[in-house]
Protein backbone atom coordinates (compact mmCIF):
# COMPACT_ATOMS: atom_id res chain seq x y z
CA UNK A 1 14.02 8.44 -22.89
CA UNK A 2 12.68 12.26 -22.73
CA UNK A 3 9.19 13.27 -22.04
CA UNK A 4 9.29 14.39 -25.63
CA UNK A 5 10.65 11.40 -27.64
CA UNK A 6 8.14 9.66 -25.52
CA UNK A 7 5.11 12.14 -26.42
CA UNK A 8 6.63 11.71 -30.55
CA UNK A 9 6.23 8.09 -30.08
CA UNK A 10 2.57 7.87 -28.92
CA UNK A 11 1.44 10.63 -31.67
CA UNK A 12 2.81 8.56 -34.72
CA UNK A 13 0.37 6.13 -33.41
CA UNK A 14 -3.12 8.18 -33.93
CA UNK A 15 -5.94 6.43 -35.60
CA UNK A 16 -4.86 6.27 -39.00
CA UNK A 17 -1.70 6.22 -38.49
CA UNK A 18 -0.08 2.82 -38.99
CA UNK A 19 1.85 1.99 -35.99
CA UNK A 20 5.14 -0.30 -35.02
CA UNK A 21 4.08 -3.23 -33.26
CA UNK A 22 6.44 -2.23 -30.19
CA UNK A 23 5.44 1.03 -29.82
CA UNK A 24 1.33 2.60 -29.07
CA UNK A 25 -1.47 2.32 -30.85
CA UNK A 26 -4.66 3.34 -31.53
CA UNK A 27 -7.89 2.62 -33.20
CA UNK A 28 -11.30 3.86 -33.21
CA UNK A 29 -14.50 1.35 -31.97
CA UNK A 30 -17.53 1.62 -33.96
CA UNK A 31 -19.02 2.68 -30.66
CA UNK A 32 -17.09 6.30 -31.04
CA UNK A 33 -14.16 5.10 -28.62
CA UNK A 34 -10.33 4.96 -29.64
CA UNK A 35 -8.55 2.43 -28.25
CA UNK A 36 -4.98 3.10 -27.76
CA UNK A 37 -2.22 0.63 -26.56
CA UNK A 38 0.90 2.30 -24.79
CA UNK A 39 3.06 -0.02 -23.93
CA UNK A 40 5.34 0.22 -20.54
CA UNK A 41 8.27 0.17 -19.45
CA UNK A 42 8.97 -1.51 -15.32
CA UNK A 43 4.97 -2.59 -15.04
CA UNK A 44 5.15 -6.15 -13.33
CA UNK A 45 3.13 -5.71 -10.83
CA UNK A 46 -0.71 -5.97 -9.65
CA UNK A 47 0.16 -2.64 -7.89
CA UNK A 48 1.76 -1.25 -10.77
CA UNK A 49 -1.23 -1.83 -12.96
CA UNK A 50 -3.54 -0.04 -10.57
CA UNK A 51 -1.36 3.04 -10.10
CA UNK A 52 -0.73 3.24 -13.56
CA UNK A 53 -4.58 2.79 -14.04
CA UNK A 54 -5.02 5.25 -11.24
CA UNK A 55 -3.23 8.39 -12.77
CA UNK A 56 -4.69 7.79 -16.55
CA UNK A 57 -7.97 7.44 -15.66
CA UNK A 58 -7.82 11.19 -14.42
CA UNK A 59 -7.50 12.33 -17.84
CA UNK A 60 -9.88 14.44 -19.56
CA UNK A 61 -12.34 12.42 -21.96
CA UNK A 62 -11.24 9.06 -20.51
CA UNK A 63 -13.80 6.07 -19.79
CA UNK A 64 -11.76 3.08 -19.01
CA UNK A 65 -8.35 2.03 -18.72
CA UNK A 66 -6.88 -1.61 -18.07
CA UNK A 67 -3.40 -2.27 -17.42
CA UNK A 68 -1.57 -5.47 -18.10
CA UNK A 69 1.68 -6.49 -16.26
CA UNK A 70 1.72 -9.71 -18.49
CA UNK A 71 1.93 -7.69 -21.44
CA UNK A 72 3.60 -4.99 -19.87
CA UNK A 73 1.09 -2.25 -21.41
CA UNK A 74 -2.29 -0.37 -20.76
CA UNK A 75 -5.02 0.32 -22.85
CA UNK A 76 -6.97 3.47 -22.88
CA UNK A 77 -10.82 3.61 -24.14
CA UNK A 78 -11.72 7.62 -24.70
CA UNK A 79 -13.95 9.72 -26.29
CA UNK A 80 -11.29 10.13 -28.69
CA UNK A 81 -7.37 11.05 -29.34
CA UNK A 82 -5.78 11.75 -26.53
CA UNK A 83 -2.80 14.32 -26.02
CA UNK A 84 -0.21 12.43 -26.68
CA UNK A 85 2.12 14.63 -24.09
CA UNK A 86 -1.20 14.31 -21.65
CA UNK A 87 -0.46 10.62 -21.72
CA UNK A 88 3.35 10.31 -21.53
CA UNK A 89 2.83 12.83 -18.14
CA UNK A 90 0.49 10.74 -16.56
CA UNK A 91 2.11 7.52 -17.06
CA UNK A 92 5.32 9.49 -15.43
CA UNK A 93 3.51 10.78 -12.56
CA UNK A 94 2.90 6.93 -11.36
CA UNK A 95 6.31 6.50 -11.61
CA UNK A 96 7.40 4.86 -15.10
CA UNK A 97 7.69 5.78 -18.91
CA UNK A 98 6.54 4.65 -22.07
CA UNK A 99 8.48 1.68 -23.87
CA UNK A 100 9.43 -2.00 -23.53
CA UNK A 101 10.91 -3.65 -20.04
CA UNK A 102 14.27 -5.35 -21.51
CA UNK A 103 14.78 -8.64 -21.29
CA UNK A 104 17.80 -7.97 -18.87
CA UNK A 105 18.00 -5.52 -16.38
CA UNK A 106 20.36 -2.82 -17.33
CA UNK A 107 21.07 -1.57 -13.50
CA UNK A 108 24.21 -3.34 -12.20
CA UNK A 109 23.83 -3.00 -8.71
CA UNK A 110 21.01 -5.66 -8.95
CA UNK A 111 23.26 -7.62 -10.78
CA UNK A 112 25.59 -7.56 -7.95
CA UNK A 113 23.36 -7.99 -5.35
CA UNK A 114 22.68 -11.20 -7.03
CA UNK A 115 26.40 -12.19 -7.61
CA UNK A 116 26.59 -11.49 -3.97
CA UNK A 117 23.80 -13.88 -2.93
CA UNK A 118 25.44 -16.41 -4.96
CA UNK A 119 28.53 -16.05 -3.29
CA UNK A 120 26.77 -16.27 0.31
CA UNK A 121 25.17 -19.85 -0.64
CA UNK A 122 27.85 -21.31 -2.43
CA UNK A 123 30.05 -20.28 0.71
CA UNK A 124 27.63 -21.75 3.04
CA UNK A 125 27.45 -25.02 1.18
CA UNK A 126 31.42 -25.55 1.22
CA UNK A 127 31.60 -24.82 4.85
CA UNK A 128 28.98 -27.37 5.12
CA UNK A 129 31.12 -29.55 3.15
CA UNK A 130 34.41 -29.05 4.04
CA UNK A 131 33.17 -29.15 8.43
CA UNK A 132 31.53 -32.43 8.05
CA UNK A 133 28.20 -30.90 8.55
CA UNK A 134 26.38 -32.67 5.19
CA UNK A 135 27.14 -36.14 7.02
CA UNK A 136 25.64 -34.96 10.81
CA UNK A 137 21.79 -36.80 10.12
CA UNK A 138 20.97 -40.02 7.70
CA UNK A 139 19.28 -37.69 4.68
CA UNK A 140 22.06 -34.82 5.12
CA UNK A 141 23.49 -36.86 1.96
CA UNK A 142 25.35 -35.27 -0.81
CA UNK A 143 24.60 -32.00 -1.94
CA UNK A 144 24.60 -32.69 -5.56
CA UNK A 145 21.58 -35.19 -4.47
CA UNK A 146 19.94 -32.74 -2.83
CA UNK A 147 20.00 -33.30 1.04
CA UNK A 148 18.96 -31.66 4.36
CA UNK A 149 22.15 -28.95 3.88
CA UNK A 150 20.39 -27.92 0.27
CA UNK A 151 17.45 -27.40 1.93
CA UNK A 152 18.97 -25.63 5.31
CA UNK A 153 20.53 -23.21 2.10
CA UNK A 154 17.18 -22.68 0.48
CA UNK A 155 15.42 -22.36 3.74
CA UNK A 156 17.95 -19.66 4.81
CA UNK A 157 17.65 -17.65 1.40
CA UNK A 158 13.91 -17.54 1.57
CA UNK A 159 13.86 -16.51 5.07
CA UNK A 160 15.98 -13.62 4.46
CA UNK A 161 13.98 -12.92 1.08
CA UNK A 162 10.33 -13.96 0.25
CA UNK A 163 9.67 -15.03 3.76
CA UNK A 164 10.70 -11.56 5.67
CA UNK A 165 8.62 -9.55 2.54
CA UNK A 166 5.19 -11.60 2.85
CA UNK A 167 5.43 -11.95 6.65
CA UNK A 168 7.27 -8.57 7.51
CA UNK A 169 3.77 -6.40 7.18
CA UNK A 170 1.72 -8.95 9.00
CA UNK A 171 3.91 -8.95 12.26
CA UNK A 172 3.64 -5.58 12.23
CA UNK A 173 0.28 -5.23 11.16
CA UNK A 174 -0.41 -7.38 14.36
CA UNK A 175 1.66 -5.55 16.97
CA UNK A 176 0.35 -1.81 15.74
CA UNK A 177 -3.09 -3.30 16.85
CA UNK A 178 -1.88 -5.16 20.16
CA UNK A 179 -0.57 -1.65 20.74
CA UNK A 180 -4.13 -0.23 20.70
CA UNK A 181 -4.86 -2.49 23.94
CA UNK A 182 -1.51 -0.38 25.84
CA UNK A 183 0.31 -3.27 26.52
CA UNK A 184 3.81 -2.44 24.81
CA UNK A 185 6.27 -2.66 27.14
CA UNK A 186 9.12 -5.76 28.05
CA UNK A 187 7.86 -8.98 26.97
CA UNK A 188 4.34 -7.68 26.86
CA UNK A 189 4.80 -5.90 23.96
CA UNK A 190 6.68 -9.07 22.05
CA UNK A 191 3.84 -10.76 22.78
CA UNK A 192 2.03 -10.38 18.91
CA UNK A 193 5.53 -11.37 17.29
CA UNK A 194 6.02 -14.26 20.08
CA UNK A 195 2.87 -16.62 19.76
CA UNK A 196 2.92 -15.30 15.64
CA UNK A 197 6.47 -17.56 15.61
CA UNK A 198 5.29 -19.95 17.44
CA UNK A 199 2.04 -20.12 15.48
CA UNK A 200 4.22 -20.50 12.20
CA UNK A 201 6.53 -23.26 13.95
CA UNK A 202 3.78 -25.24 14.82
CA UNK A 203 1.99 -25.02 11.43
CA UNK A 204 5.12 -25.66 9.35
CA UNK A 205 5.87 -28.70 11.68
CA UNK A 206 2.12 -30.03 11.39
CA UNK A 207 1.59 -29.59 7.56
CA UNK A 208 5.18 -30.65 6.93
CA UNK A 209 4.23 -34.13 8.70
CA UNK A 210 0.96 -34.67 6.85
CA UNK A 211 2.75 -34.05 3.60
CA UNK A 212 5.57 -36.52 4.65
CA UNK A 213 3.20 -39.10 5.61
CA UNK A 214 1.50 -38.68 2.22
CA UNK A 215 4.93 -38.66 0.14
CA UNK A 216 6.00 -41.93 1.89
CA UNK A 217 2.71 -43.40 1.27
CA UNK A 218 2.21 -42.81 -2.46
CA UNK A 219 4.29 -43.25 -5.84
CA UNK A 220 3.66 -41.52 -8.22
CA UNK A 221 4.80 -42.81 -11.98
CA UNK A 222 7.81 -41.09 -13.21
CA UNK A 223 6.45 -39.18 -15.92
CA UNK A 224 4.09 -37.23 -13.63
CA UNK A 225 6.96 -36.57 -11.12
CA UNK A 226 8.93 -35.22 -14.59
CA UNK A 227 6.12 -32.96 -15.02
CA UNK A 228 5.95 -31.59 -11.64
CA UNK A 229 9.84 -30.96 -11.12
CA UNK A 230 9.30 -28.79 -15.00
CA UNK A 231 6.42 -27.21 -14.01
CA UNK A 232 7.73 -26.43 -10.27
CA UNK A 233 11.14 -25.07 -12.24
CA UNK A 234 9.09 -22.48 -14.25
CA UNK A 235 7.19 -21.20 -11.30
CA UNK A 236 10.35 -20.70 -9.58
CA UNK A 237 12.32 -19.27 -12.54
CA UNK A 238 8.92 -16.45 -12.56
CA UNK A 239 9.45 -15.88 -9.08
CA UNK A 240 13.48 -16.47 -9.07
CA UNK A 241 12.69 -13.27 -11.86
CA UNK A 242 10.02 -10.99 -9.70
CA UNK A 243 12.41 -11.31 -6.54
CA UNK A 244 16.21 -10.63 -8.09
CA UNK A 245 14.92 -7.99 -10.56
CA UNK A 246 17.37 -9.42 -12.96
CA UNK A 247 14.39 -9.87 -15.78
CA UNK A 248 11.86 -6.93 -16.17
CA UNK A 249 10.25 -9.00 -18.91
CA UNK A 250 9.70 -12.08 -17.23
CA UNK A 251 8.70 -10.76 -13.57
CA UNK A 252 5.98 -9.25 -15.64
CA UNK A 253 4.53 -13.03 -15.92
CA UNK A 254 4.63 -14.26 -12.72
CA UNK A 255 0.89 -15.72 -11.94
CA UNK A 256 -1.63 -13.46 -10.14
CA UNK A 257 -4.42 -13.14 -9.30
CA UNK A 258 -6.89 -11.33 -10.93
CA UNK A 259 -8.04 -7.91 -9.41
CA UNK A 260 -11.83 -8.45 -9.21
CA UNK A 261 -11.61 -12.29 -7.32
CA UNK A 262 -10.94 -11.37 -3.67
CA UNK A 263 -13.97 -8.76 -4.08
CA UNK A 264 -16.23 -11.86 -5.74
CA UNK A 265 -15.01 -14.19 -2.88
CA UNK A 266 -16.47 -11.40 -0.20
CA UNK A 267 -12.56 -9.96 0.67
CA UNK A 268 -12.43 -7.39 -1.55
CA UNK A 269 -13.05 -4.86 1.13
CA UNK A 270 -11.14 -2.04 3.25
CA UNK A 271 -10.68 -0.13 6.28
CA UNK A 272 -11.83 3.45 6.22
CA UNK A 273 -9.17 5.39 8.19
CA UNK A 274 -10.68 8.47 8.43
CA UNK A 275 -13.37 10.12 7.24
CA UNK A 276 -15.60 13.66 7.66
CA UNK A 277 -18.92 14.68 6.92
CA UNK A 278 -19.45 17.90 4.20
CA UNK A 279 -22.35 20.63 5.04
CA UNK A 280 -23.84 19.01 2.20
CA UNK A 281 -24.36 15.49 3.39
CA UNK A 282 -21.36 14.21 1.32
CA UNK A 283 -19.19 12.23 3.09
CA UNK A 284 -14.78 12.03 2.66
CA UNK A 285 -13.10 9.32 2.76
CA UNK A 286 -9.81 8.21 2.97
CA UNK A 287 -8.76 4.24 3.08
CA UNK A 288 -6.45 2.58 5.00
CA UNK A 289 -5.10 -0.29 2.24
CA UNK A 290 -2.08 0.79 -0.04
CA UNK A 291 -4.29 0.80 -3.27
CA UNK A 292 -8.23 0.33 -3.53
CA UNK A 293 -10.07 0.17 -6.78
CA UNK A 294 -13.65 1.31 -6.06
CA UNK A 295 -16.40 -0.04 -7.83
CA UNK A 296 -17.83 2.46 -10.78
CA UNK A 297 -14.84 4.82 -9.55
CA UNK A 298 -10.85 4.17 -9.94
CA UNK A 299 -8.43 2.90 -7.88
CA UNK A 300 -7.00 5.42 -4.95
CA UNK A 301 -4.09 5.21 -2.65
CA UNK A 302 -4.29 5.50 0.91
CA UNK A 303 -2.57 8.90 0.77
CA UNK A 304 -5.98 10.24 -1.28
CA UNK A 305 -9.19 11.53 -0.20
CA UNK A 306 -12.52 10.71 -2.24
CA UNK A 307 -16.14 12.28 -1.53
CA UNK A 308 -18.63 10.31 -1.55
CA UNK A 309 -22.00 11.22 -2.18
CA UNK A 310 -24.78 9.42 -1.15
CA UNK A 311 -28.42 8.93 -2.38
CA UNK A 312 -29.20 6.73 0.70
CA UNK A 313 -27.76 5.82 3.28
CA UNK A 314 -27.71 3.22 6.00
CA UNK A 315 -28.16 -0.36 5.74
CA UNK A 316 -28.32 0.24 2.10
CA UNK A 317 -26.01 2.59 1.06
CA UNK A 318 -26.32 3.86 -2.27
CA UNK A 319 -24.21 6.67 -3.98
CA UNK A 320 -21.15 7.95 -6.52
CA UNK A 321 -17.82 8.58 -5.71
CA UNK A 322 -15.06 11.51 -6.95
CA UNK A 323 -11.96 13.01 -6.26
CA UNK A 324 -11.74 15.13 -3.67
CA UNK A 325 -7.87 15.60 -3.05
CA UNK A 326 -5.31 13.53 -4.90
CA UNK A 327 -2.34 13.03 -2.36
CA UNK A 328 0.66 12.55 -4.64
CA UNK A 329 0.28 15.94 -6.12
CA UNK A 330 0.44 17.77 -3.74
CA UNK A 331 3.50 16.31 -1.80
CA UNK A 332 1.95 13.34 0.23
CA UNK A 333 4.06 10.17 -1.39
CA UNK A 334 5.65 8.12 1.50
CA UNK A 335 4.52 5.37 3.25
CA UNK A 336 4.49 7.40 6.21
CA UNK A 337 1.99 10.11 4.44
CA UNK A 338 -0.85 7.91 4.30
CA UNK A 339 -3.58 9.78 5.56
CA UNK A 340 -5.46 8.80 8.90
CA UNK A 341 -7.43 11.82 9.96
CA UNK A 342 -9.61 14.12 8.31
CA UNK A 343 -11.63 17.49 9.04
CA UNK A 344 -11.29 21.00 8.78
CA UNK A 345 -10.11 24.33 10.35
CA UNK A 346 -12.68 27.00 11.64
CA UNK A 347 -11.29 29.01 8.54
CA UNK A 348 -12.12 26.27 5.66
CA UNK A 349 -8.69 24.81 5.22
CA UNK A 350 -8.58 20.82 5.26
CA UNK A 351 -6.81 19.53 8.29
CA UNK A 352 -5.13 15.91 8.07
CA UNK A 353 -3.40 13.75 10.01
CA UNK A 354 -0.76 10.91 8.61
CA UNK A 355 0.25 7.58 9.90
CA UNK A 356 3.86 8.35 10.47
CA UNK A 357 6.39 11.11 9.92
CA UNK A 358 5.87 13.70 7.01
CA UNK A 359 7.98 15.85 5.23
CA UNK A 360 6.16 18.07 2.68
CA UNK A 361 6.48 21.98 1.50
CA UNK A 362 5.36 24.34 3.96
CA UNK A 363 5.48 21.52 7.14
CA UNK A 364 7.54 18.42 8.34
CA UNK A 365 6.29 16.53 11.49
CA UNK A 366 4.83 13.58 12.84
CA UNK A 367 2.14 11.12 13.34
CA UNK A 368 0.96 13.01 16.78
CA UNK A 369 0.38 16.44 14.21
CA UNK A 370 -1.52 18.22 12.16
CA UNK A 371 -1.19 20.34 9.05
CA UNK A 372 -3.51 22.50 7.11
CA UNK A 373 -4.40 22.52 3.36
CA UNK A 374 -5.41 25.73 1.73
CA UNK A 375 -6.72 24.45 -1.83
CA UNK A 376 -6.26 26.48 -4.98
CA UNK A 377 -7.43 23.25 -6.37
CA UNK A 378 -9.71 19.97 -5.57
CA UNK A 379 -10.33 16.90 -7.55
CA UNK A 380 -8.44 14.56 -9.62
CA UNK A 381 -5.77 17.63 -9.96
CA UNK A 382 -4.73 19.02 -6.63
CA UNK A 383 -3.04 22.04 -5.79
CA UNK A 384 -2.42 23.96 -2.69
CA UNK A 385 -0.03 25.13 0.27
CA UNK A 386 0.79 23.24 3.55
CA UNK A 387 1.31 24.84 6.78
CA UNK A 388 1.67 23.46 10.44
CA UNK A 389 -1.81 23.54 12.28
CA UNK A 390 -1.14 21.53 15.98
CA UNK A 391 2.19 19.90 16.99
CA UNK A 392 1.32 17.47 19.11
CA UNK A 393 4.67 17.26 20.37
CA UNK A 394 4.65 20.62 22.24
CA UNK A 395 1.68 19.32 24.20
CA UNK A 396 2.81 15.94 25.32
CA UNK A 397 1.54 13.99 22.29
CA UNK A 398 5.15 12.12 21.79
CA UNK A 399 5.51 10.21 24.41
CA UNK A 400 5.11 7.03 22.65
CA UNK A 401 4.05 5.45 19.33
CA UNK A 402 0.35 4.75 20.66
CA UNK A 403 -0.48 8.56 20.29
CA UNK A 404 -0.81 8.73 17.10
CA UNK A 405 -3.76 11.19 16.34
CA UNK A 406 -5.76 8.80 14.76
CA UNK A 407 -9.26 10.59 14.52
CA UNK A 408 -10.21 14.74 14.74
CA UNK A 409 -13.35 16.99 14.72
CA UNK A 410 -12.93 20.42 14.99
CA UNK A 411 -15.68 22.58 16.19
CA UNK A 412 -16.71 25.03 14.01
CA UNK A 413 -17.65 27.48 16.66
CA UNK A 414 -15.09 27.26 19.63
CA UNK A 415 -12.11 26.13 17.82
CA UNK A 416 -11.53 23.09 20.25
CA UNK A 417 -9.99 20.17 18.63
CA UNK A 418 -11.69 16.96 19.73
CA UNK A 419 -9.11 14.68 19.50
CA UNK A 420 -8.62 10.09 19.63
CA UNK A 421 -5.07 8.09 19.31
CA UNK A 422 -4.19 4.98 18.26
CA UNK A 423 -3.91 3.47 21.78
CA UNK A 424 -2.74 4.77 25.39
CA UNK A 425 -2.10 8.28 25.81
CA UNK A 426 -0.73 10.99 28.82
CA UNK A 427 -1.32 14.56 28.80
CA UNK A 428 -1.45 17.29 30.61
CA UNK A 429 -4.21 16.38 33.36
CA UNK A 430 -5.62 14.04 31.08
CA UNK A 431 -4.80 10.02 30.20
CA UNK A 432 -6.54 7.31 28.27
CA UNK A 433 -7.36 4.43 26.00
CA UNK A 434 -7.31 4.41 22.18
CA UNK A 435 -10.76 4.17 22.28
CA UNK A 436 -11.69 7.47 24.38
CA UNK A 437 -12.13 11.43 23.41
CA UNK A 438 -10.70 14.07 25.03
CA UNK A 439 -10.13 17.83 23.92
CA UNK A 440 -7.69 20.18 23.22
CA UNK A 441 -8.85 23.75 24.22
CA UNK A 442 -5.71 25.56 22.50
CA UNK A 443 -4.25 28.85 23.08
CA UNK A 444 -1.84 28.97 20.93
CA UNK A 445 -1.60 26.94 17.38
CA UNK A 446 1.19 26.65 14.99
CA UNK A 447 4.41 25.19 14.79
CA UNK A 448 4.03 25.86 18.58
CA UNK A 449 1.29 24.80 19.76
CA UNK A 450 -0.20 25.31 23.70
CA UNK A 451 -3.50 23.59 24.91
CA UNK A 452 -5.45 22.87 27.72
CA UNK A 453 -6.92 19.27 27.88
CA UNK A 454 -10.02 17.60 29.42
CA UNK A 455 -11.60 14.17 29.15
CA UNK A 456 -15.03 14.37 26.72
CA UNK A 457 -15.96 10.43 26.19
CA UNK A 458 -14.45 7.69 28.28
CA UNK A 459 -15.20 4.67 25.83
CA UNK A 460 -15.62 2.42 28.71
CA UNK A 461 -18.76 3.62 30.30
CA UNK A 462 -20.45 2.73 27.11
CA UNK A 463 -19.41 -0.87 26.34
CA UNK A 464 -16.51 0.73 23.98
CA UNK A 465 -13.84 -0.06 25.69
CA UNK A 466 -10.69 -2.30 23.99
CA UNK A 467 -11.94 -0.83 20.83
CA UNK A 468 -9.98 1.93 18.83
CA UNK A 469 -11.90 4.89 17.91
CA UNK A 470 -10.18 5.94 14.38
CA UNK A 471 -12.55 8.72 13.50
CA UNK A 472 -14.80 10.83 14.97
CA UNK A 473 -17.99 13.54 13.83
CA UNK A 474 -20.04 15.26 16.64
CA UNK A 475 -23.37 16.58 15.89
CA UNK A 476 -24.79 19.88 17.68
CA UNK A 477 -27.88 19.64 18.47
């Protein structure tokens, strides 16, 4: 459907305006605030809801949205009407479009992806079958009865599916910090993903013998056990949905849970990757987590910077947050672009760092770079050019995936760069943990870049050492 059709549909539904139940709405609150309901299409996510929420909430006159993957919609509270074009752009610039998710999904290529799966299993099973392999262990039984070969299938499938998507980030989650310690080479490096295995094996085996001594141990009437097997069927049909992608509509109600419980239960929190103190005593922030929401704020992305400005500080912090740089306009929208360093150039422009390689207009690079922002706009609607600042790579900075720039001050006055990885690094005269500081006295900057190095901090000589030093802000005296 066009951005226009799209913008028709949500102003036939201004207050007053009687609306189709499957398309917006909008009424006004005696409170002063209109209420509209857009619904949307390919919203079935947690994550969807708070990028959709996300790019809304920027809009002028706006004081809370709320979106609902359930119900596959989002309401909008503002100090009244809104554009309806205003609203069909920001709903695009997250990544979807007004309207309904169908019941079925329309693409085909999901549809043969799950044909294909089908084929897999079935063809597993009758090599089971026809080999002799369903009779190998007292249990194997028939299939149609469910034995040890049905669950050998199932086991399979969700290894190659659910298990490798939910586990996937935490292996590596746990190796990029082993990393950090230098120890990435041969078997030392498998270590993480080694003792994680075994970890699982062990577990699996443990709680899959408590839960067989409890099954052999207790009956339960048949009526409950017919109410379990219906109730197990429907969670797996919602997830059977979320993971094939063959029913928008239903993956939208697979059970979550709810946004604000982690943060109630004291887990609500995140990393700050990188962060730099304003002349003014305001501090930016960027966040290492996928999506944040922020208390009193929005939710950002860990592509974004936010300012934060404080009216204490220390133990109790105090203070208000806004946008500062919004990373998906101007270019920064991989997973590689999340941002992990932040300060800025003698000459004003923003400097920044990203977790892996970056391709945006003006500069493509690296994790071991840096690239300069010159702002025609800040704030919740960012504008600007990019252009290569340090390329780490001409000085030795690519040597492995440990020097990753992972924190950077820039003095104002000389121009060094003071500079931290995310673990080991070798340069020019100079070598180190993630946890030291050394700098980068340059002669030449650019897309080729020439510097002299020397040690400044070695972590170690103040208790720091095995620690990772992800950000960094000197003070002159």
């Amino acid at each position: 459907m066009s951005a226009r059709r799209r913008a028709r549909r949500l102003a036939a539904a201004a207050p007053g305006v009687p609306a189709r139940t499957s398309g917006p709405r909008a009424s006004v609150r005696g409170d002063s605030l209109t209420t509209t309901v857009v619904p949307v299409l390919g919203m079935t996510c947690r994550s969807c809801e708070a990028r959709i929420e996300r790019h809304v909430s920027k809009l002028s006159n706006v004081r809370r949205v709320s979106g609902s993957a359930a119900r596959g919609r989002v309401v909008i509270e503002s100090l009244g009407a809104l554009p309806a074009r205003a609203v069909a752009a920001a709903i695009g610039a997250a990544g979807y479009e007004i309207g309904r998710s169908p019941w079925l999904e329309r693409d085909r290529y999901v549809w043969l992806e799950v044909g294909l799966s089908l084929v897999i299993v079935a063809s597993v099973a009758y090599l089971a079958q026809v080999t002799g392999l369903t009779d190998i262990a007292s249990g194997a039984g028939d299939l149609a009865s469910g034995g040890l070969v049905v669950a050998l299938v199932l086991g399979l499938a969700a290894g190659i599916s659910t298990c490798m998507a939910l586990v996937g980030g935490l292996v590596m989650a746990l190796s990029a910090s082993f990393q950090a310690s230098g120890a990435t080479s041969g078997l030392a490096g498998m270590r993480p993903t080694l003792v994680f295995l075994a970890g699982r094996i062990g577990g699996y085996g443990l709680l899959g013998g408590v839960l067989g001594a409890i099954g052999a141990g207790v009956t339960m009437p048949a009526s409950v056990t017919a109410i379990l097997m219906i109730v197990v069927a429907i969670v797996m049909t919602l997830l059977g949905a979320r993971l094939t992608g063959v029913s928008p509509r239903i993956a939208g109600w697979t059970p979550t849970l709810p946004m604000g419980l982690g943060r109630s239960l004291g887990l609500g929190g995140t990393d700050v990757a990188a962060f730099a103190f304003m002349a003014d005593g305001s501090v930016l922030i960027s966040i290492d987590s996928s999506t944040f929401a922020v208390p009193g704020f929005t939710t950002i992305e860990d592509r974004d910077i936010v300012r934060f400005i404080p009216t204490s500080l220390g133990p109790t912090t105090a203070g208000s947050f806004e946008w500062f740089l919004d990373g998906s306009d101007v270019g920064l929208t991989t997973s590689g672009e999340d941002i992990d360093a932040i300060d800025f150039a003698p000459d004003g422009r923003l400097l920044v760092s990203v977790v892996g390689s970056f391709g945006i207009s003006g500069a493509s690079g690296a994790d071991e770079d840096l690239v300069a922002f010159a702002a025609t706009s800040l704030g919740a609607i960012s504008s600007g050019t990019w252009d290569f600042y340090f390329d780490g790579s001409d000085v030795g900075l690519n040597s492995s995936s440990s020097e990753d720039v992972n924190g950077v001050w820039v003095d104002p006055e000389t121009g060094e760069i003071y500079l931290s990885t995310l673990g080991s690094f070798g340069v020019s005269g100079v070598s180190g943990t993630g946890a030291d500081l050394f700098i980068c006295t340059p002669s030449q900057l650019g897309s080729t870049t020439a510097c002299a190095f020397r040690i400044y901090w070695i972590a170690a000589d103040f208790g720091w050492g095995g620690e990772v030093t992800d950000g960094i802000q000197l003070i002159r005296p």
